[in-house]
PDB file of N, CA and C in Angstrom:
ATOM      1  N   UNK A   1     -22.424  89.319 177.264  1.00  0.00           N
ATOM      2  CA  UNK A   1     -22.949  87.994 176.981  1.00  0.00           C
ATOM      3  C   UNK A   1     -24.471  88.042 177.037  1.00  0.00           C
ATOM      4  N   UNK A   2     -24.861  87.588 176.194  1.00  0.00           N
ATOM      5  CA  UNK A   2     -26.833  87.139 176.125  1.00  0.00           C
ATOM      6  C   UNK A   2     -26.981  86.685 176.822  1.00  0.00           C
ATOM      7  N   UNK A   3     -28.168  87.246 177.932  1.00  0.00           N
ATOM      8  CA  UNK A   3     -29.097  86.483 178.875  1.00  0.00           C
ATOM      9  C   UNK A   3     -29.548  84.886 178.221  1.00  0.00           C
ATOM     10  N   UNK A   4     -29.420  83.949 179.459  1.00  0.00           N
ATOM     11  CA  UNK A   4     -30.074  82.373 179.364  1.00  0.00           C
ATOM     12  C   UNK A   4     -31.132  82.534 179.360  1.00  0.00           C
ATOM     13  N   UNK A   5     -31.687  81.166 178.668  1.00  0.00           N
ATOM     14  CA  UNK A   5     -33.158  81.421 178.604  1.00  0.00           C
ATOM     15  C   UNK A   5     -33.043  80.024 179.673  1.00  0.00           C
ATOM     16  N   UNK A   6     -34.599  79.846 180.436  1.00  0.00           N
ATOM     17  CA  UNK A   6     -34.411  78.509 181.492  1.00  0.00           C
ATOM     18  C   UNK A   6     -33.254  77.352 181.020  1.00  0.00           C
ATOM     19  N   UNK A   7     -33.918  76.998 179.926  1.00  0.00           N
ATOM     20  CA  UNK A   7     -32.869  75.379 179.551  1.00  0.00           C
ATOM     21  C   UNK A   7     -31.429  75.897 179.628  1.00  0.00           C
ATOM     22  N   UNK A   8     -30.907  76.835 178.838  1.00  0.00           N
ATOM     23  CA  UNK A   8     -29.908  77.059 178.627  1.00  0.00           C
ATOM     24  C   UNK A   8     -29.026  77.406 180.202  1.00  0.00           C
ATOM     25  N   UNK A   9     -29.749  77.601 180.850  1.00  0.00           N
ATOM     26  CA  UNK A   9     -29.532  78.381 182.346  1.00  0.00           C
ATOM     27  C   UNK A   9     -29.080  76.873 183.312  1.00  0.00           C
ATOM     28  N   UNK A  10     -30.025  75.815 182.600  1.00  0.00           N
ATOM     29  CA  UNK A  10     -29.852  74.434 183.652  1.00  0.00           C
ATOM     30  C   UNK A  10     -28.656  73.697 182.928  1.00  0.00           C
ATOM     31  N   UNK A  11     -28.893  73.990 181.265  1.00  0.00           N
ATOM     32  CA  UNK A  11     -27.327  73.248 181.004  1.00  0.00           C
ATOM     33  C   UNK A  11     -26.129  73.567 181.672  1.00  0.00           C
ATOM     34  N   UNK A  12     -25.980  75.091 181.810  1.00  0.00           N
ATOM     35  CA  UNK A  12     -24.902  75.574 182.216  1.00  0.00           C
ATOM     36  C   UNK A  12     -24.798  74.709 183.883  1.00  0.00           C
ATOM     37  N   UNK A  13     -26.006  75.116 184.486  1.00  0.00           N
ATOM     38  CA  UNK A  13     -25.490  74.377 185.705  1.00  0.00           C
ATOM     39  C   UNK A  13     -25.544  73.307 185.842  1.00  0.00           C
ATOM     40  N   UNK A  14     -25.696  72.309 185.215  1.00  0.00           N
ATOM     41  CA  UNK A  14     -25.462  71.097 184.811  1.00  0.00           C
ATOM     42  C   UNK A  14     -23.690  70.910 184.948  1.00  0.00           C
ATOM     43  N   UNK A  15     -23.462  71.809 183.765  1.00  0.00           N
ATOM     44  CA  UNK A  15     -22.153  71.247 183.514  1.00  0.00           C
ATOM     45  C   UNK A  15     -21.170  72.000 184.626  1.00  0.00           C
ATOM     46  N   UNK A  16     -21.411  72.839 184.876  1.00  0.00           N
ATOM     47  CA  UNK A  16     -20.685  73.419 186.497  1.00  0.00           C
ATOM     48  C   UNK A  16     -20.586  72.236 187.393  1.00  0.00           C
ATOM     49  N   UNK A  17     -21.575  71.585 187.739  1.00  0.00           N
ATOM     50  CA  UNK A  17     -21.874  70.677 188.373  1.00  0.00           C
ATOM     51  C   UNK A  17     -21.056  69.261 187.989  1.00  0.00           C
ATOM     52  N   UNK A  18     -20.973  69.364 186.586  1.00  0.00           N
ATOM     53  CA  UNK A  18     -20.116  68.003 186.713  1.00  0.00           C
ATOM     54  C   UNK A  18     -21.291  66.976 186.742  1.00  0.00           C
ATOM     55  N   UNK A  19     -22.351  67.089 186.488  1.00  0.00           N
ATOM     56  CA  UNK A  19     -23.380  66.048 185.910  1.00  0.00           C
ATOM     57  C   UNK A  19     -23.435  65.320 184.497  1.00  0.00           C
ATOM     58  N   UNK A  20     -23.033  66.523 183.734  1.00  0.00           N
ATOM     59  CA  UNK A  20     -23.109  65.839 182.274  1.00  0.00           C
ATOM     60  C   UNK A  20     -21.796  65.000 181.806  1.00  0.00           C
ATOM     61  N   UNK A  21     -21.820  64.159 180.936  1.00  0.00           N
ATOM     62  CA  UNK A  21     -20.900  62.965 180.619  1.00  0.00           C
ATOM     63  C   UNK A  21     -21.049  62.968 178.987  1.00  0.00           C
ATOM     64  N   UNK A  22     -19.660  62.603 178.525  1.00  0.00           N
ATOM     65  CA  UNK A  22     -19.715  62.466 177.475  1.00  0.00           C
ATOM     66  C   UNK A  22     -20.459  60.818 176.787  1.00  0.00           C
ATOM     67  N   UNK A  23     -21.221  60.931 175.760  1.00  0.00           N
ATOM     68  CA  UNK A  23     -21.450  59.777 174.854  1.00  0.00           C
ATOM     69  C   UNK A  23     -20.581  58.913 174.237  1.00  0.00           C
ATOM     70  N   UNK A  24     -19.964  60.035 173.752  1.00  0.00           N
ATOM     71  CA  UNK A  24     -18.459  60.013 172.331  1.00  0.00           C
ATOM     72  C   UNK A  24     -17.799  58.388 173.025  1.00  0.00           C
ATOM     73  N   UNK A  25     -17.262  57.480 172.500  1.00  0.00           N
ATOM     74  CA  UNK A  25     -16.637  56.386 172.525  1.00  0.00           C
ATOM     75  C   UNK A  25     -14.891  57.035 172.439  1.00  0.00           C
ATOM     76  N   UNK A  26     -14.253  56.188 172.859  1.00  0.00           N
ATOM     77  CA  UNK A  26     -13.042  56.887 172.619  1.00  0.00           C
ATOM     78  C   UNK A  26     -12.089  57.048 171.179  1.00  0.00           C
ATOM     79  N   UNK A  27     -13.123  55.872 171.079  1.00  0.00           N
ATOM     80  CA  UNK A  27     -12.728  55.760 169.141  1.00  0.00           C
ATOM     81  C   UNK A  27     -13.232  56.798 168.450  1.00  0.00           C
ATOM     82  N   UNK A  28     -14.463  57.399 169.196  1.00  0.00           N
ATOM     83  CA  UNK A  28     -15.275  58.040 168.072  1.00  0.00           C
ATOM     84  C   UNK A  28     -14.066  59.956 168.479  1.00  0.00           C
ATOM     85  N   UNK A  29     -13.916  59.931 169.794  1.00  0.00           N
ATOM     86  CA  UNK A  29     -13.200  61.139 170.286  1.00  0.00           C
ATOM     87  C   UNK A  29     -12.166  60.931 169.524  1.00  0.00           C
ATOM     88  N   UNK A  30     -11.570  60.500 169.041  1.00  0.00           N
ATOM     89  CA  UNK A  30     -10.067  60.131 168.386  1.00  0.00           C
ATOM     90  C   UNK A  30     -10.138  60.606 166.529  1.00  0.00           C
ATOM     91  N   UNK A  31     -11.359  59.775 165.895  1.00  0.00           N
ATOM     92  CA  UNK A  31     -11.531  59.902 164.759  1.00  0.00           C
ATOM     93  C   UNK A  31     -11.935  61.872 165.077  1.00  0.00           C
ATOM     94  N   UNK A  32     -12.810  62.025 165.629  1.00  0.00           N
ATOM     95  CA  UNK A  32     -13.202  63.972 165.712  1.00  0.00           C
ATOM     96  C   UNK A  32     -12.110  64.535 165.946  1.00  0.00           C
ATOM     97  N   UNK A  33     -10.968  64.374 167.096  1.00  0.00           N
ATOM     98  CA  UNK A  33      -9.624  65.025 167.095  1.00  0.00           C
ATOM     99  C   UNK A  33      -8.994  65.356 166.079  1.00  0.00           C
ATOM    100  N   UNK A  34      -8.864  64.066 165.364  1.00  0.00           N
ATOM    101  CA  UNK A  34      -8.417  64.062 163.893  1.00  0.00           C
ATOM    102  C   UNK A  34      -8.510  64.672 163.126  1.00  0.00           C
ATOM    103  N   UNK A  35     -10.137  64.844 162.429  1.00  0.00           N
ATOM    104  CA  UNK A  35     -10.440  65.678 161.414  1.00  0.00           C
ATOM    105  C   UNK A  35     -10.551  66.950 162.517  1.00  0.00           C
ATOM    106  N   UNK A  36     -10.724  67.490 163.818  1.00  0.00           N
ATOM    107  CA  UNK A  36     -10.615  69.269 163.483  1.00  0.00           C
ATOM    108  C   UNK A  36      -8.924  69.426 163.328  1.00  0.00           C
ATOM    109  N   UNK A  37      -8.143  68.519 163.835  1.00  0.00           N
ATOM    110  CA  UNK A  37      -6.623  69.198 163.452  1.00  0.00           C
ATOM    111  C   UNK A  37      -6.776  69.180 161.974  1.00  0.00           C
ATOM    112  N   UNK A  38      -6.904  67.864 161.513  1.00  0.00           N
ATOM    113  CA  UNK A  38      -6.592  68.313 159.842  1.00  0.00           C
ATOM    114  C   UNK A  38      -7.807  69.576 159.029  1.00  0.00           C
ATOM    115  N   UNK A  39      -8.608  69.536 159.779  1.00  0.00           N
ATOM    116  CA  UNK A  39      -9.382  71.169 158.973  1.00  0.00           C
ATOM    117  C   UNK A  39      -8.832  72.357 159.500  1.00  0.00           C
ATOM    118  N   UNK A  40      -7.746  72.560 161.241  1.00  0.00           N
ATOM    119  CA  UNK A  40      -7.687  73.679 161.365  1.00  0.00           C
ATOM    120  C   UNK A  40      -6.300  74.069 160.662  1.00  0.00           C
ATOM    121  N   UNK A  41      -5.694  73.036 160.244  1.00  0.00           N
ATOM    122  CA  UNK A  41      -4.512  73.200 159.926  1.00  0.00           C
ATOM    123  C   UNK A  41      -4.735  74.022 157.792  1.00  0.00           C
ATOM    124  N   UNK A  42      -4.123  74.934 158.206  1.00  0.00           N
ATOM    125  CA  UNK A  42      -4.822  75.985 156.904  1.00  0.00           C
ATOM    126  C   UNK A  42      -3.160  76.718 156.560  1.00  0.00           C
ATOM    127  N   UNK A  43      -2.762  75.929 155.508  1.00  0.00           N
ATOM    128  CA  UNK A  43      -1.296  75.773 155.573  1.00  0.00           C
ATOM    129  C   UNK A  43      -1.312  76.818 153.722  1.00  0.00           C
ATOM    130  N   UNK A  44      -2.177  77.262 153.095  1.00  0.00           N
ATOM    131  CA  UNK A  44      -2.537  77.839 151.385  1.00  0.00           C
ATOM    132  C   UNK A  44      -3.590  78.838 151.645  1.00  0.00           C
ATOM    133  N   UNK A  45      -3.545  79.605 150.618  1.00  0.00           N
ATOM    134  CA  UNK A  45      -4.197  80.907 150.281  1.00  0.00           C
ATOM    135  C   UNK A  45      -4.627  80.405 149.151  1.00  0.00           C
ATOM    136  N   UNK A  46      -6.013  81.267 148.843  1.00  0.00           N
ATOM    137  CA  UNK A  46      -6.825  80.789 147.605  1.00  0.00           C
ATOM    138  C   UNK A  46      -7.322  82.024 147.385  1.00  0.00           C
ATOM    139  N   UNK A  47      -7.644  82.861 146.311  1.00  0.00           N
ATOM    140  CA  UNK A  47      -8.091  83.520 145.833  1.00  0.00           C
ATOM    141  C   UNK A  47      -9.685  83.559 145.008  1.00  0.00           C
ATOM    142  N   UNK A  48     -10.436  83.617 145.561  1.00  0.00           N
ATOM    143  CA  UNK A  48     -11.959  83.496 144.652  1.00  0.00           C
ATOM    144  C   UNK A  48     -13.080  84.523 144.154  1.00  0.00           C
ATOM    145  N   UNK A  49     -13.345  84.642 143.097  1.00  0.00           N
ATOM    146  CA  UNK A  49     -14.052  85.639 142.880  1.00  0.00           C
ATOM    147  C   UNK A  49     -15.875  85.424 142.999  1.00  0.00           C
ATOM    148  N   UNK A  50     -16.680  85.428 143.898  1.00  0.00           N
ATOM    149  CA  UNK A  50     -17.896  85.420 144.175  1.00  0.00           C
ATOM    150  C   UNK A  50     -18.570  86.420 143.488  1.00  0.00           C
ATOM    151  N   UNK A  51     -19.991  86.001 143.462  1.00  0.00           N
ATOM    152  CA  UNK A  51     -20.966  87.009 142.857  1.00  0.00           C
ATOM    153  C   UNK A  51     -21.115  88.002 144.468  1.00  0.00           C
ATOM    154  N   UNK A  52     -21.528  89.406 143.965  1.00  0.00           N
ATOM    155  CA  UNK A  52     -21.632  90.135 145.721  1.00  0.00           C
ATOM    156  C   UNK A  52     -23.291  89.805 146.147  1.00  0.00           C
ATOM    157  N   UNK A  53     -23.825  89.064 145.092  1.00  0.00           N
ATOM    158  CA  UNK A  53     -25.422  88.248 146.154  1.00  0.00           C
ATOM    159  C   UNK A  53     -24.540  87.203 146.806  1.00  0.00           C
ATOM    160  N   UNK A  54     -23.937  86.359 146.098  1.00  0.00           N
ATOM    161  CA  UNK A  54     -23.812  85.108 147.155  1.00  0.00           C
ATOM    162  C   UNK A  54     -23.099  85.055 147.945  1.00  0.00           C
ATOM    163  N   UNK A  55     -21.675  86.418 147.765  1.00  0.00           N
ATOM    164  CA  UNK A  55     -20.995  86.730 149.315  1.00  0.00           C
ATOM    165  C   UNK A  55     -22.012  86.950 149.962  1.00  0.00           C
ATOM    166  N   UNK A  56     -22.947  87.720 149.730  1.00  0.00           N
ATOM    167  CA  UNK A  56     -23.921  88.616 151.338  1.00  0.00           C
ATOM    168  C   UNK A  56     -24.519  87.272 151.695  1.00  0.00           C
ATOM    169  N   UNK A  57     -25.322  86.306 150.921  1.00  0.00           N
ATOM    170  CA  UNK A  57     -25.504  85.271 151.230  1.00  0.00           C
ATOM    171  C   UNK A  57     -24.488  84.629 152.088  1.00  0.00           C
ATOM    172  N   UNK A  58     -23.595  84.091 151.970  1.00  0.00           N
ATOM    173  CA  UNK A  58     -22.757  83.514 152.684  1.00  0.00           C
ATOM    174  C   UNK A  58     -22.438  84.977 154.597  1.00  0.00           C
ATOM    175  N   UNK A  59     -22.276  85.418 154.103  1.00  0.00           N
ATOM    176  CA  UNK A  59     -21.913  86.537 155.577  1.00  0.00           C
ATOM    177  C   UNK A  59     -23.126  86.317 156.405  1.00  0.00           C
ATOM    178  N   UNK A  60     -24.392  86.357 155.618  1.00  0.00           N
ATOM    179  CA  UNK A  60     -25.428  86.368 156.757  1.00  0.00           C
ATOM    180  C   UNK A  60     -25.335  84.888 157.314  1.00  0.00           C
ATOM    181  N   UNK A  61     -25.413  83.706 156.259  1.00  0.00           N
ATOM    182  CA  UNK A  61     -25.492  82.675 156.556  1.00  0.00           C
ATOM    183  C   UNK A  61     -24.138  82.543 158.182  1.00  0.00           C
ATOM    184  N   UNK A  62     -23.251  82.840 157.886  1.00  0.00           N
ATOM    185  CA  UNK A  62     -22.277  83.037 158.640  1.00  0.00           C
ATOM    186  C   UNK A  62     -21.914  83.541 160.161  1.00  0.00           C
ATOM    187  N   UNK A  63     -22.966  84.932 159.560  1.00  0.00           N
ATOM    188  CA  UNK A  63     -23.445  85.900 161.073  1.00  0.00           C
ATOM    189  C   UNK A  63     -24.370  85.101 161.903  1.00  0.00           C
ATOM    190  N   UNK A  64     -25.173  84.115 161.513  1.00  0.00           N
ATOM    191  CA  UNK A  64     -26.243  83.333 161.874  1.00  0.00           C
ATOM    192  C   UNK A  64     -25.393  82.355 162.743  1.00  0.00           C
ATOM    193  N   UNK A  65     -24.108  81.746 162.182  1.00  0.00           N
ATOM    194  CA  UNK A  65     -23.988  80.659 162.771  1.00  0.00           C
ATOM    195  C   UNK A  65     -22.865  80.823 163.902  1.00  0.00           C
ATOM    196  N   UNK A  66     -22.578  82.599 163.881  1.00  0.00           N
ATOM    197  CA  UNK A  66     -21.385  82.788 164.768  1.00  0.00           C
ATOM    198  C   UNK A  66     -20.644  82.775 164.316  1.00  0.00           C
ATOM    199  N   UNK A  67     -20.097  82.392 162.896  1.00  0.00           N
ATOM    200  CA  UNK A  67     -18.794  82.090 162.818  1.00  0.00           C
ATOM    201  C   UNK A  67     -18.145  83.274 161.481  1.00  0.00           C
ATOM    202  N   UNK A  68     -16.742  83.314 161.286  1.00  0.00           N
ATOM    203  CA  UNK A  68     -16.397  84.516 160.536  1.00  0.00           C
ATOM    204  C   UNK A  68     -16.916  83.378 159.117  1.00  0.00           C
ATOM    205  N   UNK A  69     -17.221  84.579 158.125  1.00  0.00           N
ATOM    206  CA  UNK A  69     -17.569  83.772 156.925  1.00  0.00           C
ATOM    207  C   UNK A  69     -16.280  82.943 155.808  1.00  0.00           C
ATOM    208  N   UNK A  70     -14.922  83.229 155.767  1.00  0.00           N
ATOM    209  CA  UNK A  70     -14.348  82.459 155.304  1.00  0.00           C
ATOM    210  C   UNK A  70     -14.013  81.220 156.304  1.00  0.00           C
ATOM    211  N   UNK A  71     -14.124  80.899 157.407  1.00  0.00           N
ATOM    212  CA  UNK A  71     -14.747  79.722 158.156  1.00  0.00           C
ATOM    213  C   UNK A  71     -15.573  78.873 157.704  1.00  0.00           C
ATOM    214  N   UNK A  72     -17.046  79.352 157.525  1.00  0.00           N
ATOM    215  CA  UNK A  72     -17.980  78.883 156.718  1.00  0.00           C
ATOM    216  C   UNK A  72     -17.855  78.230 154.896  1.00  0.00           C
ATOM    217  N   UNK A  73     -17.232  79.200 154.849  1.00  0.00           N
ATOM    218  CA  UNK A  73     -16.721  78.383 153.070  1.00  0.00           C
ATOM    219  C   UNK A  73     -15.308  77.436 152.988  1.00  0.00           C
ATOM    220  N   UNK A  74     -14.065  77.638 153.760  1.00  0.00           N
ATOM    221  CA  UNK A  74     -13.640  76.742 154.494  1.00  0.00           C
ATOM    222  C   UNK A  74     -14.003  75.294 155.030  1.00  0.00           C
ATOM    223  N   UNK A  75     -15.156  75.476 155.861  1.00  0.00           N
ATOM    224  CA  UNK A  75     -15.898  74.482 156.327  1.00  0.00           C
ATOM    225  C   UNK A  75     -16.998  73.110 155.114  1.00  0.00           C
ATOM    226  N   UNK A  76     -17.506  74.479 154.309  1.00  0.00           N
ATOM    227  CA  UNK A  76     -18.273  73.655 153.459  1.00  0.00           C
ATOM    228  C   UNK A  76     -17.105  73.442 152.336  1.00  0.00           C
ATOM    229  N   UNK A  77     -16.099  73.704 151.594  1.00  0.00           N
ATOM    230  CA  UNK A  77     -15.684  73.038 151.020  1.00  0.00           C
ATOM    231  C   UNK A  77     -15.058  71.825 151.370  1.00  0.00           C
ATOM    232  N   UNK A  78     -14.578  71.574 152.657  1.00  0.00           N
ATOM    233  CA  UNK A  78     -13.844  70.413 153.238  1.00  0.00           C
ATOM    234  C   UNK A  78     -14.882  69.637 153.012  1.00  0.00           C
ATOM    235  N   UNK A  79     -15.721  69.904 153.644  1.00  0.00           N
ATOM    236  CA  UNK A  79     -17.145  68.933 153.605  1.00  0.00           C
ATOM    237  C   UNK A  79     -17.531  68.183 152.455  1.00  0.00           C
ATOM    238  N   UNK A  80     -17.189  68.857 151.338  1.00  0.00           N
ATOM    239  CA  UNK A  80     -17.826  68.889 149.894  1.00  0.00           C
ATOM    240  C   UNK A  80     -16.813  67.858 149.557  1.00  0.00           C
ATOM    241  N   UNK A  81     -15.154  68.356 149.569  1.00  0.00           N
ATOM    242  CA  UNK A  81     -13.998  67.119 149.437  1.00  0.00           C
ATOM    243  C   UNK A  81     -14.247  66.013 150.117  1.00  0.00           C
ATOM    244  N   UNK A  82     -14.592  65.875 151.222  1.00  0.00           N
ATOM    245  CA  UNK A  82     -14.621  64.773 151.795  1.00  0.00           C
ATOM    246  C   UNK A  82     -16.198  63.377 152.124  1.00  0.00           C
ATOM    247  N   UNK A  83     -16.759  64.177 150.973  1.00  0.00           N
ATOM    248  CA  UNK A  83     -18.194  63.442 150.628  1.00  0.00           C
ATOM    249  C   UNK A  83     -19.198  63.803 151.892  1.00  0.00           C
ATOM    250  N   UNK A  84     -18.981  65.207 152.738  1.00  0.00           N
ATOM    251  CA  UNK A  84     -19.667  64.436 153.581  1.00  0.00           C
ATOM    252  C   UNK A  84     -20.862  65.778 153.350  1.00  0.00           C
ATOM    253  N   UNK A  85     -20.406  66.458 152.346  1.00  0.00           N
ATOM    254  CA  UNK A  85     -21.761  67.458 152.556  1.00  0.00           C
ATOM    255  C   UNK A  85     -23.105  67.303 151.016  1.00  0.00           C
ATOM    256  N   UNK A  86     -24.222  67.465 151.720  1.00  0.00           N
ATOM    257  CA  UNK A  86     -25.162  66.770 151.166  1.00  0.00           C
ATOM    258  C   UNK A  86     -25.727  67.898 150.206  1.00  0.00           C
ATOM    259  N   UNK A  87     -26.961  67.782 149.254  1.00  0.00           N
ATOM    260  CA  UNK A  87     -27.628  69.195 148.666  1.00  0.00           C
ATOM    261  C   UNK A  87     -28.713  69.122 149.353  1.00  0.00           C
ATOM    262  N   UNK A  88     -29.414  70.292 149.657  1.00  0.00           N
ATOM    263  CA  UNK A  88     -30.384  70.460 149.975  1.00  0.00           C
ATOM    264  C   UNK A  88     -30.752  71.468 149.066  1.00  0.00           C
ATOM    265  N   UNK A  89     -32.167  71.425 148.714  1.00  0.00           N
ATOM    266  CA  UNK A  89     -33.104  72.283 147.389  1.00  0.00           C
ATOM    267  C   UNK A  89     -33.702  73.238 148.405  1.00  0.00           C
ATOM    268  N   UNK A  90     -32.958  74.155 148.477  1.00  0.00           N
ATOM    269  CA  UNK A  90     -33.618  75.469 149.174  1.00  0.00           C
ATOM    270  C   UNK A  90     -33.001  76.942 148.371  1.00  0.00           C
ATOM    271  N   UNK A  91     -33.570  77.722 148.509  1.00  0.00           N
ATOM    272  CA  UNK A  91     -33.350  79.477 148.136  1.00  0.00           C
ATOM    273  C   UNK A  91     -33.268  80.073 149.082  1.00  0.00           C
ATOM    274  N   UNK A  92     -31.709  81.137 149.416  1.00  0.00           N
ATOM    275  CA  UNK A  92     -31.757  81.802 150.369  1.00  0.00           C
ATOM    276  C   UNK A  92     -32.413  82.926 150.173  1.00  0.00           C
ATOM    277  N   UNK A  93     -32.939  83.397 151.225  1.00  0.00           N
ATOM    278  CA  UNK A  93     -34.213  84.393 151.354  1.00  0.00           C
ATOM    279  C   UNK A  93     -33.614  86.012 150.075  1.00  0.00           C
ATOM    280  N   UNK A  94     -32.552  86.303 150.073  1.00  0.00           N
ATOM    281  CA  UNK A  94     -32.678  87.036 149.169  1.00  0.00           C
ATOM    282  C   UNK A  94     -32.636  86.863 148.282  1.00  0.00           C
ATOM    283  N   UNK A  95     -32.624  85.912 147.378  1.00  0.00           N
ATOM    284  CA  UNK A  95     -32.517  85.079 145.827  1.00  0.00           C
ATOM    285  C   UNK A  95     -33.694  85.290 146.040  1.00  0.00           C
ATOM    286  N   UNK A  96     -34.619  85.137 146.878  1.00  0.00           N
ATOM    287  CA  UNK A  96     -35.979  84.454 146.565  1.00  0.00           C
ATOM    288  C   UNK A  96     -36.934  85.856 145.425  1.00  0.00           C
ATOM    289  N   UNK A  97     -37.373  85.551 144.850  1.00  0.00           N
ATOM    290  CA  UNK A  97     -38.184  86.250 143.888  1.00  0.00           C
ATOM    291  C   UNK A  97     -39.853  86.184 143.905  1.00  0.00           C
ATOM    292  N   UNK A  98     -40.703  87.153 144.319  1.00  0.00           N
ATOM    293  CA  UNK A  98     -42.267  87.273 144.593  1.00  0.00           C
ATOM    294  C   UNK A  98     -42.265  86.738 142.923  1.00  0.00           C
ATOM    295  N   UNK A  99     -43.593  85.860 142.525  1.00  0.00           N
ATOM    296  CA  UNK A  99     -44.347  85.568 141.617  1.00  0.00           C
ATOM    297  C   UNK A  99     -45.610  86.338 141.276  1.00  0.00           C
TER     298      UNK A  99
END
């Protein structure tokens, strides 16, 4: 496991401690229950053919966030079905092209 850095060192004992409290409303804990059962529930197989830039794109993006990369495309397509993922106008660093 990676060494804490200070903050990360006081969250932890924070929550050992039994200091920290949730925000979440119970309505709002109920609606989040909801959607991770219905995203973990992965009941079909899909087959897709990617370019091998925008797989490596996606793996790093992936390696970055911890998580395995068909997770990540998983994740953003639900997102995408369910209106909730936005565009952002950016180039990932290896697309990017010197002028």
């Amino acid at each position: 496991m990676a060494e804490l850095d200070a903050y990360e060192a006081e969250v932890l004992e924070s929550y050992e401690k039994g200091d920290l409290q949730s925000l979440a409303t119970p309505d709002e804990l109920a609606r989040i229950k909801a959607a991770a059962r219905a995203t973990a529930i992965k009941d079909r197989r899909v087959n897709i053919r990617l370019s091998s830039g925008d797989l490596v794109d996606i793996q790093t993006r992936a390696l970055e966030e911890g998580i395995p990369y068909q997770t990540l495309i998983a994740g953003v397509l639900h997102k995408y079905v369910t209106g909730r993922l936005t565009e952002r106008r950016s180039v990932p660093a290896s697309r990017r092209r010197e002028s």
